[in-house]
N, C-alpha and C. Protein backbone atom coordinates (compact mmCIF):
# COMPACT_ATOMS: atom_id res chain seq x y z
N UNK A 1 0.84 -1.17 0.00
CA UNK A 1 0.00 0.00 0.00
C UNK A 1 0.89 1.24 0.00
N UNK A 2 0.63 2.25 -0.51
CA UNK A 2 1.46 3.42 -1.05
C UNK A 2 0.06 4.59 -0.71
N UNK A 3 0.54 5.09 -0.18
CA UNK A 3 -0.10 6.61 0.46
C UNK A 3 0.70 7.84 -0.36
N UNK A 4 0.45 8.56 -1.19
CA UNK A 4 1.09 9.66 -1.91
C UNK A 4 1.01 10.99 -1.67
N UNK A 5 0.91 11.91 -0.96
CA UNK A 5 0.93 13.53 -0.96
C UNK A 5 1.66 13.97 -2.56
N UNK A 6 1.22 15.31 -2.51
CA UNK A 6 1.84 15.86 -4.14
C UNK A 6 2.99 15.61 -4.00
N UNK A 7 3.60 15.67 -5.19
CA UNK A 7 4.52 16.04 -5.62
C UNK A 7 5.54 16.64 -5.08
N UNK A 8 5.50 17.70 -4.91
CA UNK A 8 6.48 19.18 -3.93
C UNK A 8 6.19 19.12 -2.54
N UNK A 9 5.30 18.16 -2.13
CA UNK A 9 5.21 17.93 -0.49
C UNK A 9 6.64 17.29 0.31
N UNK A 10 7.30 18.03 1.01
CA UNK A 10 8.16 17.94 1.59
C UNK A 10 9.59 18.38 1.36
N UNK A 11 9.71 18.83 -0.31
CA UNK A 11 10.81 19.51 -0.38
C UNK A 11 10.86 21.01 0.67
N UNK A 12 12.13 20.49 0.93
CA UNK A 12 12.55 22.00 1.78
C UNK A 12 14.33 22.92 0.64
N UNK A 13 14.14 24.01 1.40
CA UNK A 13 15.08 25.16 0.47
C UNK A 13 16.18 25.24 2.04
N UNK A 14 17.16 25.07 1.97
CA UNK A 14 18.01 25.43 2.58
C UNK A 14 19.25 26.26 2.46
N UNK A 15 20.06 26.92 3.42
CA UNK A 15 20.68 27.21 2.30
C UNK A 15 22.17 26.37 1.85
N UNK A 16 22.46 26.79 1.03
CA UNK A 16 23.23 25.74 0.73
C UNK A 16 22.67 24.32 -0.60
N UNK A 17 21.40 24.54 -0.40
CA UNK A 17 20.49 23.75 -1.45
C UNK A 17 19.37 23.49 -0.97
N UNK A 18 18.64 22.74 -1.55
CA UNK A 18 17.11 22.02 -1.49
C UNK A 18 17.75 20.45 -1.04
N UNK A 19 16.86 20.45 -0.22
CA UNK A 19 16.82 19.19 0.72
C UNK A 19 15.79 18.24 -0.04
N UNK A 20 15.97 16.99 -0.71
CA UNK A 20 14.64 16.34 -1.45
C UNK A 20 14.33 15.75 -0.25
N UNK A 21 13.09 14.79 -0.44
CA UNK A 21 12.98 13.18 0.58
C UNK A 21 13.68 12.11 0.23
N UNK A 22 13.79 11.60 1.23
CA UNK A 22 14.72 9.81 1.11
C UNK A 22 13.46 9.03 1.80
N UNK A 23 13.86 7.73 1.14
CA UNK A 23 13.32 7.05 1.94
C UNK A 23 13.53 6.29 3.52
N UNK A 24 12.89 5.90 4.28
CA UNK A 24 13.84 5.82 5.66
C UNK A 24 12.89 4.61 6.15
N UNK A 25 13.23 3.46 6.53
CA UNK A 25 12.59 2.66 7.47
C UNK A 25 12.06 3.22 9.20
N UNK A 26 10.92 2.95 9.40
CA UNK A 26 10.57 3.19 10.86
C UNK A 26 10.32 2.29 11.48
N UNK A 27 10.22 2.02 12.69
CA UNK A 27 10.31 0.64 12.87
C UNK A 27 9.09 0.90 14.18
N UNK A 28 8.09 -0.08 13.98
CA UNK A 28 6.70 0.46 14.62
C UNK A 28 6.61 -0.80 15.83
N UNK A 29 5.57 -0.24 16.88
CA UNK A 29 5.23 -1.40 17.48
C UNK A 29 4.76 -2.83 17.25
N UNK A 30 4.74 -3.70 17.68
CA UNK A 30 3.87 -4.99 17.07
C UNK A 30 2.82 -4.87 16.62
N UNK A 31 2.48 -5.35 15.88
CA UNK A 31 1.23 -5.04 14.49
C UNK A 31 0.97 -3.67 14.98
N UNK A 32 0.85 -2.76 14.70
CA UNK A 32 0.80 -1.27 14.33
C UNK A 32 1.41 -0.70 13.22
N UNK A 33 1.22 -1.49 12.01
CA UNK A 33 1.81 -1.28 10.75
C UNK A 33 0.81 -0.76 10.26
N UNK A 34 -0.42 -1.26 9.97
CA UNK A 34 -1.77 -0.92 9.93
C UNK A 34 -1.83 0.89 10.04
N UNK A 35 -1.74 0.69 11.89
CA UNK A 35 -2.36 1.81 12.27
C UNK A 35 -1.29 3.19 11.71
N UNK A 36 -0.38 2.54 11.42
CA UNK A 36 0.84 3.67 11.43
C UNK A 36 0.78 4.15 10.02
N UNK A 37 0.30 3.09 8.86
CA UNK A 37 -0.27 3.98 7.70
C UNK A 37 -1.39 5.16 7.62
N UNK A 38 -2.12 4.65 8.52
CA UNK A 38 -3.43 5.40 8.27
C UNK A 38 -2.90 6.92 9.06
N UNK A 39 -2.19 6.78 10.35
CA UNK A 39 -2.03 8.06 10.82
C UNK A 39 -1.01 8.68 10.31
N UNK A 40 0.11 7.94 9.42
CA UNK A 40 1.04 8.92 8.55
C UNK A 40 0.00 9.46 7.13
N UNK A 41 -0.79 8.63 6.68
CA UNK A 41 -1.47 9.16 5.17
C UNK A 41 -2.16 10.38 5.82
N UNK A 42 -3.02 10.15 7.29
CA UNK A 42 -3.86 11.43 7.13
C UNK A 42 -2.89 12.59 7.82
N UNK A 43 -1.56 12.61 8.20
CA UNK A 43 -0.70 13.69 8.03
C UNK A 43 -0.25 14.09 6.38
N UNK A 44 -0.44 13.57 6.22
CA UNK A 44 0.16 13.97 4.43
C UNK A 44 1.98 13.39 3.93
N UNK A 45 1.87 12.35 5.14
CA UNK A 45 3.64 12.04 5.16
C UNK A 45 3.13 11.07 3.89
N UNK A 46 3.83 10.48 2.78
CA UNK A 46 4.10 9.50 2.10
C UNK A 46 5.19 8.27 2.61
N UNK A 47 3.96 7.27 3.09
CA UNK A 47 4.37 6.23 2.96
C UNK A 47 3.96 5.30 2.19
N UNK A 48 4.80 3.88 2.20
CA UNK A 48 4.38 2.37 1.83
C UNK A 48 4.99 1.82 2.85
N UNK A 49 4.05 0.96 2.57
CA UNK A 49 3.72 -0.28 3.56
C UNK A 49 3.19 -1.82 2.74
N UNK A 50 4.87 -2.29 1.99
CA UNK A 50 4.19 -3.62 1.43
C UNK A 50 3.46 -4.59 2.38
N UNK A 51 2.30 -5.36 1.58
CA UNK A 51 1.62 -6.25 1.96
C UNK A 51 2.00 -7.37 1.12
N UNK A 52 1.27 -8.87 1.96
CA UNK A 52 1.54 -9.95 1.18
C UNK A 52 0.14 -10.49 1.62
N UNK A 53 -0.37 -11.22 0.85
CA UNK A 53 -1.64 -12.15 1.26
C UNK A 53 -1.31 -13.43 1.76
N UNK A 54 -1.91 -14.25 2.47
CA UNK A 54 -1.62 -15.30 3.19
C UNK A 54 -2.64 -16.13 3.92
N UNK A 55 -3.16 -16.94 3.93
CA UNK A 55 -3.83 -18.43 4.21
C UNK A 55 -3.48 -18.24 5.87
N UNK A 56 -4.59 -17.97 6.70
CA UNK A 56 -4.63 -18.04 8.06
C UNK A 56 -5.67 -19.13 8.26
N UNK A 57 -4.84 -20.03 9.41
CA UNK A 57 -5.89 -20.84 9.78
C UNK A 57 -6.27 -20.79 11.55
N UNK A 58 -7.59 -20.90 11.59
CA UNK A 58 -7.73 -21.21 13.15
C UNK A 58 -8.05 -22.64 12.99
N UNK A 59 -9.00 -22.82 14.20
CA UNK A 59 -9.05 -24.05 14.31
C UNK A 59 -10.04 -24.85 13.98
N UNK A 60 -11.39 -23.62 13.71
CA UNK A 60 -12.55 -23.88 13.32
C UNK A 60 -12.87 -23.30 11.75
N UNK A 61 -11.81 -22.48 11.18
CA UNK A 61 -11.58 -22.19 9.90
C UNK A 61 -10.79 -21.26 9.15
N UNK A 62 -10.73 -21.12 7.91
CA UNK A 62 -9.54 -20.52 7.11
C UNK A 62 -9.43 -19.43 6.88
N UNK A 63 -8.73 -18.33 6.45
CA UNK A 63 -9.32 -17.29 5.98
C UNK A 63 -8.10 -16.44 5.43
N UNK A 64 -8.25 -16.00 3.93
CA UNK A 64 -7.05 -15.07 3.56
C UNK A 64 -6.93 -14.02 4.07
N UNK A 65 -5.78 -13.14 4.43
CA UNK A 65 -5.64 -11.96 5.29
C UNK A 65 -4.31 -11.06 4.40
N UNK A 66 -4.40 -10.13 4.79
CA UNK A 66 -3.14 -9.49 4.59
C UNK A 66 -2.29 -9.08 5.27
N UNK A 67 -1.25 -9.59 5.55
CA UNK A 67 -0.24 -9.10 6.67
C UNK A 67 0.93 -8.31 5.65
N UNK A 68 2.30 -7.73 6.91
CA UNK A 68 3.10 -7.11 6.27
C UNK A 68 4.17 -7.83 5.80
N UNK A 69 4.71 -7.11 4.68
CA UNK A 69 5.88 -8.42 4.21
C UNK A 69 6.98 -8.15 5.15
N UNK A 70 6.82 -7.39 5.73
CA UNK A 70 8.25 -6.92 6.39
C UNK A 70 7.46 -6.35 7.96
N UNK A 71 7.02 -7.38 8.44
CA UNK A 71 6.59 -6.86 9.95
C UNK A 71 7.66 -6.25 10.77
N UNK A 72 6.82 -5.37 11.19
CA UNK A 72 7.38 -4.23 12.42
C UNK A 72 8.09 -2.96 11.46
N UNK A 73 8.14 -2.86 10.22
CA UNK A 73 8.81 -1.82 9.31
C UNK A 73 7.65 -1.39 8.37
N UNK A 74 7.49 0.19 8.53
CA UNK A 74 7.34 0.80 7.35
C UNK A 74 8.12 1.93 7.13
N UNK A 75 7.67 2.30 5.67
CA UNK A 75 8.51 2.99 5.01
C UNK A 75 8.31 4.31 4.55
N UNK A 76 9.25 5.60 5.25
CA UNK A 76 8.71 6.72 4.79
C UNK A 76 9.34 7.31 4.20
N UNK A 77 8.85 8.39 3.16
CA UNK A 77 9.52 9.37 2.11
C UNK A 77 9.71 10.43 2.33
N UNK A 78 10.67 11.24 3.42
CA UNK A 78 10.73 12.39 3.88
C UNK A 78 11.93 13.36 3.77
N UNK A 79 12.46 14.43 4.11
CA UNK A 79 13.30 14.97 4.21
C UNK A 79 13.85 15.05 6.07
N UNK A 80 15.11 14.38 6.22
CA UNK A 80 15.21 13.68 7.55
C UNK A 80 16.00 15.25 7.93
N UNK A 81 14.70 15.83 9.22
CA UNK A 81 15.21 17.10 9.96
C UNK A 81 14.74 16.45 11.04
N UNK A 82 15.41 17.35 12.01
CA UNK A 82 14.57 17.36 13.40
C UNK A 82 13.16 17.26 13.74
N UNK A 83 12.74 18.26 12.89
CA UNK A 83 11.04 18.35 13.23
C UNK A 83 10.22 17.45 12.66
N UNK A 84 11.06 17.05 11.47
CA UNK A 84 9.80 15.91 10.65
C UNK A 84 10.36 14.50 11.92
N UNK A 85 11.65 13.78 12.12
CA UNK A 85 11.54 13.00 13.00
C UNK A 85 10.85 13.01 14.46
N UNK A 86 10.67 14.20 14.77
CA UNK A 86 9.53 14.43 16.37
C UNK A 86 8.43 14.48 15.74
N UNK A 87 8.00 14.95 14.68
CA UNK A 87 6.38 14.65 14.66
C UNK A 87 6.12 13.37 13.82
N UNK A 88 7.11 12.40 13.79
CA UNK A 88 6.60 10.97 13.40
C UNK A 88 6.72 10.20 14.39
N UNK A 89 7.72 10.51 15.29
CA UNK A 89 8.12 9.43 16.47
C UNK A 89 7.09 9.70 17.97
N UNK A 90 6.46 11.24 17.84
CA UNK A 90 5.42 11.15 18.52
C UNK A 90 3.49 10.59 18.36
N UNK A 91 3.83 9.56 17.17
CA UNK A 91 2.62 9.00 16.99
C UNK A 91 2.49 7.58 17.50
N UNK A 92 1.42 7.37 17.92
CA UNK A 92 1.55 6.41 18.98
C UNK A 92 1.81 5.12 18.06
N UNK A 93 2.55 4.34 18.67
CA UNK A 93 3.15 3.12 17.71
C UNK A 93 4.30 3.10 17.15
N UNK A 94 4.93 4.31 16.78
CA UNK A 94 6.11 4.66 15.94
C UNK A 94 7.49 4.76 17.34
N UNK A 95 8.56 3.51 16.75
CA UNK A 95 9.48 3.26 17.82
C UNK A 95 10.63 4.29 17.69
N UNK A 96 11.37 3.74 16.14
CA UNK A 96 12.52 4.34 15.93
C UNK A 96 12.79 4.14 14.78
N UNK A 97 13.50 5.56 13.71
CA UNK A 97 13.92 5.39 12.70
C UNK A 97 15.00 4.47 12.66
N UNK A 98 15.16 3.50 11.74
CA UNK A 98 15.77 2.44 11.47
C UNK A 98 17.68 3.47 10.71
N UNK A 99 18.81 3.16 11.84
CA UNK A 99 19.89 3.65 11.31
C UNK A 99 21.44 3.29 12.10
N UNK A 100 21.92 4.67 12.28
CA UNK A 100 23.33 4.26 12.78
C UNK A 100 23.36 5.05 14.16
N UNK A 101 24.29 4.78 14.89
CA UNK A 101 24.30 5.55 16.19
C UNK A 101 23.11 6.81 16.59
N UNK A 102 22.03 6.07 16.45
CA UNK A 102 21.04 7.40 16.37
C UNK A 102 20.60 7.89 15.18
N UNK A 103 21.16 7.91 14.13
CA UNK A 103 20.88 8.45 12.74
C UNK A 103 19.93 7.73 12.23
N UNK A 104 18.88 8.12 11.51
CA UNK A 104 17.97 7.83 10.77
C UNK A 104 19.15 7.56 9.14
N UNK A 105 19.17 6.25 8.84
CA UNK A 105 20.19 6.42 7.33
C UNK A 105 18.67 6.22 6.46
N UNK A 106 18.78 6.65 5.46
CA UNK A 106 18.41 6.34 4.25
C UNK A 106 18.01 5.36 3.36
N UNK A 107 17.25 4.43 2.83
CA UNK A 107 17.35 3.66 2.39
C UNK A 107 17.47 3.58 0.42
N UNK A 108 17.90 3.01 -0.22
CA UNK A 108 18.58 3.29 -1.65
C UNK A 108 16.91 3.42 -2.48
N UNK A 109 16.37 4.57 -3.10
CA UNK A 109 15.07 4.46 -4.28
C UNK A 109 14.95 3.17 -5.04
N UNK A 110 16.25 2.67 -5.27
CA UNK A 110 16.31 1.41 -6.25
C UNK A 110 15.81 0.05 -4.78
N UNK A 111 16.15 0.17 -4.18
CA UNK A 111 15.47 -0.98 -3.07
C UNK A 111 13.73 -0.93 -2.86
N UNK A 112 13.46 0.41 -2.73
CA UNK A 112 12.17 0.58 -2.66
C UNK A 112 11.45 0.13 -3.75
N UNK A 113 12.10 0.68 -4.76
CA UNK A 113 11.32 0.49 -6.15
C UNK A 113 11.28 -0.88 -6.61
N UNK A 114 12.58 -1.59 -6.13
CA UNK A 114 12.12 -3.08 -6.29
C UNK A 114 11.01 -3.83 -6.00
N UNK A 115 10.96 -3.50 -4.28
CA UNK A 115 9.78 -4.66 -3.43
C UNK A 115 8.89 -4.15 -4.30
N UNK A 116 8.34 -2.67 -4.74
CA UNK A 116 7.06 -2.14 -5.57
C UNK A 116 7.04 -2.86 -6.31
N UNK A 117 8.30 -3.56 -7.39
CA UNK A 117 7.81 -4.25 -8.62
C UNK A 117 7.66 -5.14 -8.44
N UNK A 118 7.93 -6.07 -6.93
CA UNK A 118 8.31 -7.75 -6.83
C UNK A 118 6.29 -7.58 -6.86
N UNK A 119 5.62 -6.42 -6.30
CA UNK A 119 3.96 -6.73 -5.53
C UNK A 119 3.27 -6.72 -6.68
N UNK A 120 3.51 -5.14 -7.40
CA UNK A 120 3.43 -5.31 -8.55
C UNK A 120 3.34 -6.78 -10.06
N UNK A 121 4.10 -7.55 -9.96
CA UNK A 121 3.83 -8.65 -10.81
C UNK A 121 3.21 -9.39 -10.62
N UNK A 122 2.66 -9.88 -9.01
CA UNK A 122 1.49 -10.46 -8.64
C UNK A 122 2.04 -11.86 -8.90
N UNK A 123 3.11 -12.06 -8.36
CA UNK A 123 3.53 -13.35 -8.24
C UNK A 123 3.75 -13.41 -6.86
N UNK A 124 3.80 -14.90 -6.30
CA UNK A 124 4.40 -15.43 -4.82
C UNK A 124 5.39 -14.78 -3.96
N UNK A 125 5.37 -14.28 -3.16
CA UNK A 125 6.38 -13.96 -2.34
C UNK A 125 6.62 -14.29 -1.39
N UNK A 126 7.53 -14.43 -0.84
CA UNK A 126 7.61 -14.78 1.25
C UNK A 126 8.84 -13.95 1.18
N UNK A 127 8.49 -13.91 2.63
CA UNK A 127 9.86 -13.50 3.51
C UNK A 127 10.98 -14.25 3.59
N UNK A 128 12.16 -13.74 3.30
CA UNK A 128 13.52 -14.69 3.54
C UNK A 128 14.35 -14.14 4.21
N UNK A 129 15.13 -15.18 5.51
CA UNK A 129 15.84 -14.53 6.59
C UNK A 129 17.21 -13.87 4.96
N UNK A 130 17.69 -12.59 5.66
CA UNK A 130 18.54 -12.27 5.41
C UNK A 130 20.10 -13.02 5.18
N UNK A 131 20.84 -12.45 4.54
CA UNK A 131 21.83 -13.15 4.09
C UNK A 131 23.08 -12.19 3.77
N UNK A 132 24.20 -12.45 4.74
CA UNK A 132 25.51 -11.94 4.36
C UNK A 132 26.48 -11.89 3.02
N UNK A 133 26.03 -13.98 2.73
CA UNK A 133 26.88 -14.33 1.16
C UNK A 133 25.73 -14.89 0.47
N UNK A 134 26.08 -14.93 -0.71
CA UNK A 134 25.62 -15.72 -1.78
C UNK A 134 25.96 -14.99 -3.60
N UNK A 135 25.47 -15.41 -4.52
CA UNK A 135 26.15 -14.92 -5.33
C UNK A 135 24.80 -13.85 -5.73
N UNK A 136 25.20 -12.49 -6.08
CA UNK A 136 24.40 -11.69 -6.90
C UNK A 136 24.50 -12.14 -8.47
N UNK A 137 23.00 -11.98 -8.45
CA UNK A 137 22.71 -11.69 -9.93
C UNK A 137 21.56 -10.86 -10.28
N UNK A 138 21.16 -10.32 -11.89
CA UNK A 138 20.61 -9.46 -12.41
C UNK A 138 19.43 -10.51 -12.92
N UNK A 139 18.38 -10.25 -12.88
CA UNK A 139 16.90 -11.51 -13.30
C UNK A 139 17.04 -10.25 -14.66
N UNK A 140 17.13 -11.20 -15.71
CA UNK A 140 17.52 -10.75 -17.22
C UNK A 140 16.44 -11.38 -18.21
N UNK A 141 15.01 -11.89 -17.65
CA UNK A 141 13.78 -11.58 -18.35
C UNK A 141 12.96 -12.43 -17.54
N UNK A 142 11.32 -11.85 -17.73
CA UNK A 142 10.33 -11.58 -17.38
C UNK A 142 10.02 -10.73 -16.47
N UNK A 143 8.75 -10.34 -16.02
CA UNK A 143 8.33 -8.86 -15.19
C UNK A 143 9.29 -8.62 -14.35
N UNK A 144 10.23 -9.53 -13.42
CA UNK A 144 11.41 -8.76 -12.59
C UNK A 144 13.12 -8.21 -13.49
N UNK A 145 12.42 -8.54 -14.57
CA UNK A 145 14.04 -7.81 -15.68
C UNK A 145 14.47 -6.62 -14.92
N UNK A 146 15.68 -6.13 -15.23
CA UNK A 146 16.74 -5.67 -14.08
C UNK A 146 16.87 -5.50 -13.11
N UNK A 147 16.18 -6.67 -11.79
CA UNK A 147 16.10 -6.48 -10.74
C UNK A 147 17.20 -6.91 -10.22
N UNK A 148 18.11 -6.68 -9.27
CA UNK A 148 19.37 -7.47 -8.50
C UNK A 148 18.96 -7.88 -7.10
N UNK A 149 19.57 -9.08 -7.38
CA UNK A 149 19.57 -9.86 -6.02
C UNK A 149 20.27 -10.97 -5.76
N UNK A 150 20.01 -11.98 -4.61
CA UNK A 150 20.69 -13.16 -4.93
C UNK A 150 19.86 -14.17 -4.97
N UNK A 151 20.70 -15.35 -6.06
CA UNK A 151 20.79 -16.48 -6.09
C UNK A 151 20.54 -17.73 -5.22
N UNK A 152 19.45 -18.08 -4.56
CA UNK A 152 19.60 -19.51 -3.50
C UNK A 152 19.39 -20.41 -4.10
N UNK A 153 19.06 -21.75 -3.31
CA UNK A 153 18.50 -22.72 -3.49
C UNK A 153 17.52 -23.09 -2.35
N UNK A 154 16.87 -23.44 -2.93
CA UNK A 154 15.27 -24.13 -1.56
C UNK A 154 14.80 -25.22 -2.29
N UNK A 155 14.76 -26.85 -1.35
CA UNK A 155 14.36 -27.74 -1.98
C UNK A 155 14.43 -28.10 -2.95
N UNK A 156 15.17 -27.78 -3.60
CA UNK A 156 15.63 -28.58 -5.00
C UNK A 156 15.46 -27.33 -5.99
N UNK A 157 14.53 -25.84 -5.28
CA UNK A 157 14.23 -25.64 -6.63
C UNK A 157 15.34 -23.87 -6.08
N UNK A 158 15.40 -22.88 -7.23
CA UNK A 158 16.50 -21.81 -7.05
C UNK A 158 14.97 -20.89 -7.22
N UNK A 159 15.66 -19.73 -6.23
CA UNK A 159 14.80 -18.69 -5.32
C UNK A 159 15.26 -17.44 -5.51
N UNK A 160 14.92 -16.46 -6.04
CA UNK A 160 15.49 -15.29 -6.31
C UNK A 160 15.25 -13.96 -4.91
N UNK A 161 16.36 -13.84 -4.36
CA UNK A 161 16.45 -13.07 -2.89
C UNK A 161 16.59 -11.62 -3.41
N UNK A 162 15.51 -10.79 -2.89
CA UNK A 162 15.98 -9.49 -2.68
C UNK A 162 15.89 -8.49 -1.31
N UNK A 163 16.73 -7.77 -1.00
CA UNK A 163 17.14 -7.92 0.16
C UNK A 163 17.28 -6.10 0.24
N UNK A 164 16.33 -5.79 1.52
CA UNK A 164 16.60 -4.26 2.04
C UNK A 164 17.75 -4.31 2.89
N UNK A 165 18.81 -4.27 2.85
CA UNK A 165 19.87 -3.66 3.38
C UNK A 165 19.58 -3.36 5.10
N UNK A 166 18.88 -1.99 5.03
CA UNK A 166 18.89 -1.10 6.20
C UNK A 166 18.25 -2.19 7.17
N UNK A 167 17.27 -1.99 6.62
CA UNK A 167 16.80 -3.06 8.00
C UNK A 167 16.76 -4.51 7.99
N UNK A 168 17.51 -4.92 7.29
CA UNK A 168 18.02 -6.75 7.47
C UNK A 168 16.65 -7.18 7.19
N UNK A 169 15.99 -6.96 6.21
CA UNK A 169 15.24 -8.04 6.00
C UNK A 169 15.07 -8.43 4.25
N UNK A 170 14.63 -9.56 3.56
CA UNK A 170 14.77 -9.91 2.50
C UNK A 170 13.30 -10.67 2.06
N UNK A 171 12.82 -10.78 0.92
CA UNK A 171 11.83 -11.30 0.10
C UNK A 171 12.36 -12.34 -0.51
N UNK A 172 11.57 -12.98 -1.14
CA UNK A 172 12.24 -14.38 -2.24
C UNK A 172 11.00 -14.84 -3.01
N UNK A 173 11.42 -14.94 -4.15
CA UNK A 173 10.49 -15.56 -5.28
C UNK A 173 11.14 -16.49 -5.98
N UNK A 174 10.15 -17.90 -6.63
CA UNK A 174 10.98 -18.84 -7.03
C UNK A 174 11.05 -18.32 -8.34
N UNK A 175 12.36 -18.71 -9.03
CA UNK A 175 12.53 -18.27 -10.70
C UNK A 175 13.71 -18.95 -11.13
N UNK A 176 13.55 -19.28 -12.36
CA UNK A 176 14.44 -20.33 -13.11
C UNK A 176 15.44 -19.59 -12.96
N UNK A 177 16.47 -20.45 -13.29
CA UNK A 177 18.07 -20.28 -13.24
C UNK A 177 18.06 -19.48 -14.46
N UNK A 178 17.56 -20.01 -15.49
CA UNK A 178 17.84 -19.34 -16.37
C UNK A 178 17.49 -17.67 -17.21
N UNK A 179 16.93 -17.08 -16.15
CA UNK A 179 16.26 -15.87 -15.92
C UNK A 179 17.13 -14.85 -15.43
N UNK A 180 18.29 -15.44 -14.41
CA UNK A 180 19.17 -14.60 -14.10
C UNK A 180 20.52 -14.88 -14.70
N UNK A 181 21.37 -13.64 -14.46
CA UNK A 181 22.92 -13.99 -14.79
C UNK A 181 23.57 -13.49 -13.45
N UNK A 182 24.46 -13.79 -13.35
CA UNK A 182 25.91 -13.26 -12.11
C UNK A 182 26.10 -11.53 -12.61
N UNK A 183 26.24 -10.99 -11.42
CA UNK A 183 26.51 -9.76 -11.81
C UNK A 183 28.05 -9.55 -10.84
């Protein structure tokens, strides 16, 4: 889910230059992913918040739901000052910008824009624990063409990993070997 304000919402003029938005992981209370869209959209902040669909069962019956692909993280598009981090971190649910000694870092447009295209193609996804090694490659045709990621294996069959950095977490879709190359 993608919440949009205009265009020119949030550029700031400084001096020295114009400050654009980055994107930045926040890292929310337990399930308050939900709630944390709805109260950043009706501030006018731009976020996403990928979803995945999923087969819940109780005990007396089934039911598809939508959870987050990346629980406890969403994702905002801001210009990282002082004031925009106090009036996000004072909404109830919202823990801590995802970074370095305190710093809110950044996360890369090309990462974002990926998970958009992995939801976008409307193929299978899950969550995959993160990963230090494996070999990168470039998926060099069908709907994920120039996407980078890595290479696994699961059960016999090869799994194409893509992986947010900042906050250690990763997606995976199954796809022929022969779809990607080594980059």
């Amino acid at each position: 889910m993608i919440e949009k304000p205009d265009e020119t919402a949030g550029v700031i003029e400084r001096p020295g230059g114009i400050l654009k938005p980055e994107w930045y992981a926040l890292y929310t209370r337990s399930r308050f992913e939900k709630k944390m869209l709805s109260e950043l959209s009706d501030r006018n902040v731009e976020v996403f918040l990928p979803m995945r669909e999923i087969l819940s069962r109780w005990k007396d019956r089934k039911k598809r739901i939508w959870v987050p692909l990346f629980p406890g993280y969403i994702f905002i598009n801001q210009v990282d000052t002082p004031e925009n981090r106090f009036r996000i971190l004072n909404i109830p649910g919202a823990v801590r910008f995802v970074g370095l000694e305190g710093h809110a870092v950044p996360i890369p447009e090309e990462q974002i824009e990926y998970v958009r295209r992995f939801l976008e193609a409307s193929i299978s996804i899950d969550p995959y624990p993160y990963m230090q090694v494996g070999t990168r490659v470039e998926v060099i045709a069908g709907p994920l063409k120039g996407i980078r990621g890595i290479l696994v294996e699961k059960r016999g069959r090869f799994r194409f990993v893509l992986q947010v950095d900042l906050i250690r977490q990763a997606v995976s879709v199954e796809i022929d070997a022969s779809d990607v190359r080594p980059i």
